[in-house]
C-alpha atoms as a PDB file:
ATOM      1  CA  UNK A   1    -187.973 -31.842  28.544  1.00  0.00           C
ATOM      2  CA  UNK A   2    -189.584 -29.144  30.660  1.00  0.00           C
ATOM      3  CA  UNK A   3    -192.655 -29.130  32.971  1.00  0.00           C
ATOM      4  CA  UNK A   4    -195.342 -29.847  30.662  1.00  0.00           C
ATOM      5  CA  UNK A   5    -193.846 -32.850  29.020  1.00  0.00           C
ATOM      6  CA  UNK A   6    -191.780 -34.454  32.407  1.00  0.00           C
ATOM      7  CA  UNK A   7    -193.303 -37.680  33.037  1.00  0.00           C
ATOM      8  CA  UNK A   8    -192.625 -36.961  37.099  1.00  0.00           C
ATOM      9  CA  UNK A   9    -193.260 -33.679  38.381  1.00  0.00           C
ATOM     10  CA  UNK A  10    -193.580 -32.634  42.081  1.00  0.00           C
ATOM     11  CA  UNK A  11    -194.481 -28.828  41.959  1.00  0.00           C
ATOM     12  CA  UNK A  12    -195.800 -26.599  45.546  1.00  0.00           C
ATOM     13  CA  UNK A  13    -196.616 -23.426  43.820  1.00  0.00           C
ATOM     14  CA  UNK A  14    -198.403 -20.202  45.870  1.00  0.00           C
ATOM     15  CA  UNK A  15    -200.415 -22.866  48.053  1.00  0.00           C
ATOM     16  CA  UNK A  16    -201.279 -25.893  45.340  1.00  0.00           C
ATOM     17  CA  UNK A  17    -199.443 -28.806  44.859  1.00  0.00           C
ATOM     18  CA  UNK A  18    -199.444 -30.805  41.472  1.00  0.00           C
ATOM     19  CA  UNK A  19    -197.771 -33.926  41.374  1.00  0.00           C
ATOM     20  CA  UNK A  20    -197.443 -35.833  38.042  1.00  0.00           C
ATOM     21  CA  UNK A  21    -195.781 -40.003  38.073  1.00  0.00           C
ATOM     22  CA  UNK A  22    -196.941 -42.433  35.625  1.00  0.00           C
ATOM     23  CA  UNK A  23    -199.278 -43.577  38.082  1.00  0.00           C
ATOM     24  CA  UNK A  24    -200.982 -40.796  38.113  1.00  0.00           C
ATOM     25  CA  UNK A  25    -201.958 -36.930  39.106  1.00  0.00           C
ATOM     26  CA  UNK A  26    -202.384 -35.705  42.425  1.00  0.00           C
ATOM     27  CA  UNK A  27    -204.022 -31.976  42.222  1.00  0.00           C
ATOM     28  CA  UNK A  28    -204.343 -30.272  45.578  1.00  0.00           C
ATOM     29  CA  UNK A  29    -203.633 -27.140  48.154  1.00  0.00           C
ATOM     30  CA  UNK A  30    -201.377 -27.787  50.950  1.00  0.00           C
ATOM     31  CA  UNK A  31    -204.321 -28.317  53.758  1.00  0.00           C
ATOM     32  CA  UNK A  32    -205.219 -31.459  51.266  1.00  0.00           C
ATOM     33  CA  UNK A  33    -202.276 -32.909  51.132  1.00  0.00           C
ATOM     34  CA  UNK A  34    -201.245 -32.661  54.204  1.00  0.00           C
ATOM     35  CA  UNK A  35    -204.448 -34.371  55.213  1.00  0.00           C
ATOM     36  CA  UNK A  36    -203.861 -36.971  52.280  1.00  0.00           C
ATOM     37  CA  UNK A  37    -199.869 -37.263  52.883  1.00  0.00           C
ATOM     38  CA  UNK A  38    -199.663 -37.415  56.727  1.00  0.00           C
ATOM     39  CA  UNK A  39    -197.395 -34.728  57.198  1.00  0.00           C
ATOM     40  CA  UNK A  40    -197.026 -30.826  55.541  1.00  0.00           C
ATOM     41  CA  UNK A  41    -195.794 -29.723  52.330  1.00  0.00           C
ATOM     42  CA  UNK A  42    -191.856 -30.251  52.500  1.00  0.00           C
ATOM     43  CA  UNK A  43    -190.537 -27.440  54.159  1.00  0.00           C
ATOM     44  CA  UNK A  44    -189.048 -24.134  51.928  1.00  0.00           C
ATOM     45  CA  UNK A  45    -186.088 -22.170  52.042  1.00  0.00           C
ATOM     46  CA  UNK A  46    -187.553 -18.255  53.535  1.00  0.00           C
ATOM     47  CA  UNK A  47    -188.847 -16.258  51.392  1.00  0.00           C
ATOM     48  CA  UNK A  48    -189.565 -19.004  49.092  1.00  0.00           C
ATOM     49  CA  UNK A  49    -193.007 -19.594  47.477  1.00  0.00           C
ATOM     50  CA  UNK A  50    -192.371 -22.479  45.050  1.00  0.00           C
ATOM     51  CA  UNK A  51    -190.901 -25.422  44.260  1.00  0.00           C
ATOM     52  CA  UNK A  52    -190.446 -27.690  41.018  1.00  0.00           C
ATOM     53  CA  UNK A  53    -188.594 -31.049  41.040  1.00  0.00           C
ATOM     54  CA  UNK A  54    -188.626 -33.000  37.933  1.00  0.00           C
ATOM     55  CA  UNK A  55    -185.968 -36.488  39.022  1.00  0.00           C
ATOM     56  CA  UNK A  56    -182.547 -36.723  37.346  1.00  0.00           C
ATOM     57  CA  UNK A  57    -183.417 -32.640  35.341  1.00  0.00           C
ATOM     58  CA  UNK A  58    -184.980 -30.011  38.054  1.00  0.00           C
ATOM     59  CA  UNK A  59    -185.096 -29.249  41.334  1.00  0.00           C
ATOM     60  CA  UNK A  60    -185.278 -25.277  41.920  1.00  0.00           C
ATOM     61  CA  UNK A  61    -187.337 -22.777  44.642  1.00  0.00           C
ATOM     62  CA  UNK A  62    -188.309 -19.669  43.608  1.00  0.00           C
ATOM     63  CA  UNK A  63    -189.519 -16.222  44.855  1.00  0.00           C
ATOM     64  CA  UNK A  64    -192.005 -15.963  42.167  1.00  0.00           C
ATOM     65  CA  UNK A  65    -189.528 -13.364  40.355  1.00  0.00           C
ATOM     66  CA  UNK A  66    -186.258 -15.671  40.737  1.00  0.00           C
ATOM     67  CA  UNK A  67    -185.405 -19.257  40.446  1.00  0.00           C
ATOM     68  CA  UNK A  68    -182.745 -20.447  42.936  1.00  0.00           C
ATOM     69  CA  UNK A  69    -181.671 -24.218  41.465  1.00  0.00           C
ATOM     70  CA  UNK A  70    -181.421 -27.051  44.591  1.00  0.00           C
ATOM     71  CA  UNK A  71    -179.066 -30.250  44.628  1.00  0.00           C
ATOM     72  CA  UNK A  72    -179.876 -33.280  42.724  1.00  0.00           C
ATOM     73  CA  UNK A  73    -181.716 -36.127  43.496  1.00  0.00           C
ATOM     74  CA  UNK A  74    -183.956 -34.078  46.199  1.00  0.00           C
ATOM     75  CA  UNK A  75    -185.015 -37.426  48.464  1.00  0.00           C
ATOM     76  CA  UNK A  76    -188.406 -36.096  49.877  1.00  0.00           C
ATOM     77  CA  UNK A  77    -189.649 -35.564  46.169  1.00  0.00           C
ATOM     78  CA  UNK A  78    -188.771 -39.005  45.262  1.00  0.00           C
ATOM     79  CA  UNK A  79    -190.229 -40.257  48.521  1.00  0.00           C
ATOM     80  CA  UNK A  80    -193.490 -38.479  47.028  1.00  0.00           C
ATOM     81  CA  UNK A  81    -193.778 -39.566  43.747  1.00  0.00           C
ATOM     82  CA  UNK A  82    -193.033 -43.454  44.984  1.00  0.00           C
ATOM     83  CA  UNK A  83    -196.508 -42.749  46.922  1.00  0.00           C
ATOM     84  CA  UNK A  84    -198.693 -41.160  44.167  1.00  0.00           C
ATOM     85  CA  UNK A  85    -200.818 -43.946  44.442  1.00  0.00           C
ATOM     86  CA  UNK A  86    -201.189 -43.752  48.919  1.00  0.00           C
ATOM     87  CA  UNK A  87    -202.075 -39.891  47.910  1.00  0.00           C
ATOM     88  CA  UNK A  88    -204.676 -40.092  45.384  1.00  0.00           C
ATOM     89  CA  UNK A  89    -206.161 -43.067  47.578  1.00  0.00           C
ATOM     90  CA  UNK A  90    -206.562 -41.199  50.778  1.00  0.00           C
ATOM     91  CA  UNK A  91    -207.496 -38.248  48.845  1.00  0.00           C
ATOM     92  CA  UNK A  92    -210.471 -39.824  47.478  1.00  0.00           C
ATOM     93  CA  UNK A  93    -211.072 -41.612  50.574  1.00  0.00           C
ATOM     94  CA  UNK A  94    -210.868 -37.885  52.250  1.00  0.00           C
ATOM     95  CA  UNK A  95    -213.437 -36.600  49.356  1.00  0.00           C
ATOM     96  CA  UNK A  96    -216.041 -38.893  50.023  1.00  0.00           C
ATOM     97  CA  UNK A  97    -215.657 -38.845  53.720  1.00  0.00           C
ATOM     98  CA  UNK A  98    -214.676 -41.914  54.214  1.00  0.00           C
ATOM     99  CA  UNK A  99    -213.846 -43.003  58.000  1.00  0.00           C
ATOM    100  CA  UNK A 100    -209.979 -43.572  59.284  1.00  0.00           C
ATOM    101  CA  UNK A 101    -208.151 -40.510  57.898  1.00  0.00           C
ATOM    102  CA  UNK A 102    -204.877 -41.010  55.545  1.00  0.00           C
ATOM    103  CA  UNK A 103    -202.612 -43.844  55.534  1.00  0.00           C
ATOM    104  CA  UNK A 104    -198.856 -41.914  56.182  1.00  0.00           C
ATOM    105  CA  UNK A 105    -196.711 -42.045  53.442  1.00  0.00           C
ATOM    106  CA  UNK A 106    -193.861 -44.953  53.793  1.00  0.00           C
ATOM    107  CA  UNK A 107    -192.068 -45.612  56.624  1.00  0.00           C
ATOM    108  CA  UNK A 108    -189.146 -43.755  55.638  1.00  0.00           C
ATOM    109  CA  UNK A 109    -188.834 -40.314  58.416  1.00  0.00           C
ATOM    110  CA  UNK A 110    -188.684 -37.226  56.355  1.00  0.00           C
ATOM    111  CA  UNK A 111    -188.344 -35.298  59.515  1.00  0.00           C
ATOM    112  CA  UNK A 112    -184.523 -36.150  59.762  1.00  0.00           C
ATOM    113  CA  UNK A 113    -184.557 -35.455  55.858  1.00  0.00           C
ATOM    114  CA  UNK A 114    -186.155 -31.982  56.260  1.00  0.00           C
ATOM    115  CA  UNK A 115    -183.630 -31.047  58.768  1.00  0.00           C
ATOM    116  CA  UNK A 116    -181.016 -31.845  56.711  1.00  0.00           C
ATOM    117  CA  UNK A 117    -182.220 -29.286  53.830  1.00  0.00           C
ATOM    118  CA  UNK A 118    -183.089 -26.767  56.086  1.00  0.00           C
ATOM    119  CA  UNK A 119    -179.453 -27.010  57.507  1.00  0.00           C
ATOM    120  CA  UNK A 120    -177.940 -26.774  54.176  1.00  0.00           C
ATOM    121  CA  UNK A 121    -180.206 -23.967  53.482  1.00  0.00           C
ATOM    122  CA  UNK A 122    -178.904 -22.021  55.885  1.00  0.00           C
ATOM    123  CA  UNK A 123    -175.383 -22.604  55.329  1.00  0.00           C
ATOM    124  CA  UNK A 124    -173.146 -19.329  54.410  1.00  0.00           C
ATOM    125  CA  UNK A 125    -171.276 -21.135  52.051  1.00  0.00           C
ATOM    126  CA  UNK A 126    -173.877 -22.058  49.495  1.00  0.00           C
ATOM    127  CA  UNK A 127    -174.581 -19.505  47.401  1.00  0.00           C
ATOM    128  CA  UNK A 128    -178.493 -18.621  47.764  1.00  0.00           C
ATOM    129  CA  UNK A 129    -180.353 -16.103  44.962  1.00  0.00           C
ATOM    130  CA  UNK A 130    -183.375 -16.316  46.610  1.00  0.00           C
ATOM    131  CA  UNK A 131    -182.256 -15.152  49.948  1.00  0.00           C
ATOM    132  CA  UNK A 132    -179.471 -12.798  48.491  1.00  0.00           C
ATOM    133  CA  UNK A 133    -182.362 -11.023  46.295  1.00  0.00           C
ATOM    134  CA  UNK A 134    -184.481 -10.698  49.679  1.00  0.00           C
ATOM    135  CA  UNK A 135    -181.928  -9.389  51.839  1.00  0.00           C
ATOM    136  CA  UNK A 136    -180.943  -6.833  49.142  1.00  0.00           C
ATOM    137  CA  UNK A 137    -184.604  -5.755  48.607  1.00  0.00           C
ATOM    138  CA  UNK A 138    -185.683  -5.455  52.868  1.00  0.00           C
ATOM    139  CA  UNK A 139    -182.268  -3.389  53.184  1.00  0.00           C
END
């Protein structure tokens, strides 16, 4: 199965997020859904540009030249796709100006979560494409 076909897809490309779930499809920059989700865009590696998570098959950043894969499940994506529904809710509500701004995404603190990935990011020990192809390039 690949991106087309997956059934759940959470994908921040170059500014746009597309998120796919059988309950629907959320199409949007990251100003939107940060308005619709409550919070920003899950946070990237540096020098990263995208992301594509598909549950149980893909979860990989990339440059836009390289794809660096991620660790398996990836708990802010699934976190996103349980709220599909919250999203395309306050994103209509947000279209048609509706009063009250977004209801936040569930309870659960992604803050916490975030600083977790960022942490193992950053650690020397995990081999990194992405920021090994950088560091090579800005030498």
């Amino acid at each position: 199965m690949g991106e087309r076909d997956a059934t759940s897809l959470v994908k921040f490309f170059d500014g746009e997020v597309l998120i796919r779930s059988p309950s629907g499809q959320y199409v949007d920059n990251f100003a939107g859904f940060e308005l619709d989700a409550g919070r920003p865009v899950p946070p990237m590696p540096a020098g990263a540009i995208g992301r594509v998570y598909i549950p149980g098959e893909k979860h990989s950043v990339t440059d836009g030249v390289h794809a660096s894969p991620r660790r398996l499940p990836w708990a802010p994506g699934d976190l996103i796709l349980s709220n599909v529904p919250l999203l395309l809710q306050n994103q209509a509500a947000r279209i048609a100006g509706q009063p009250g701004g977004p209801t936040p995404l569930n309870a659960l603190r992604l803050s916490a979560l975030d600083a977790l990935f960022d942490e193992r990011a950053t650690q020397p020990n995990v081999p990194n494409p992405i920021r090994e192809y950088i560091d090579e390039r800005d030498k």
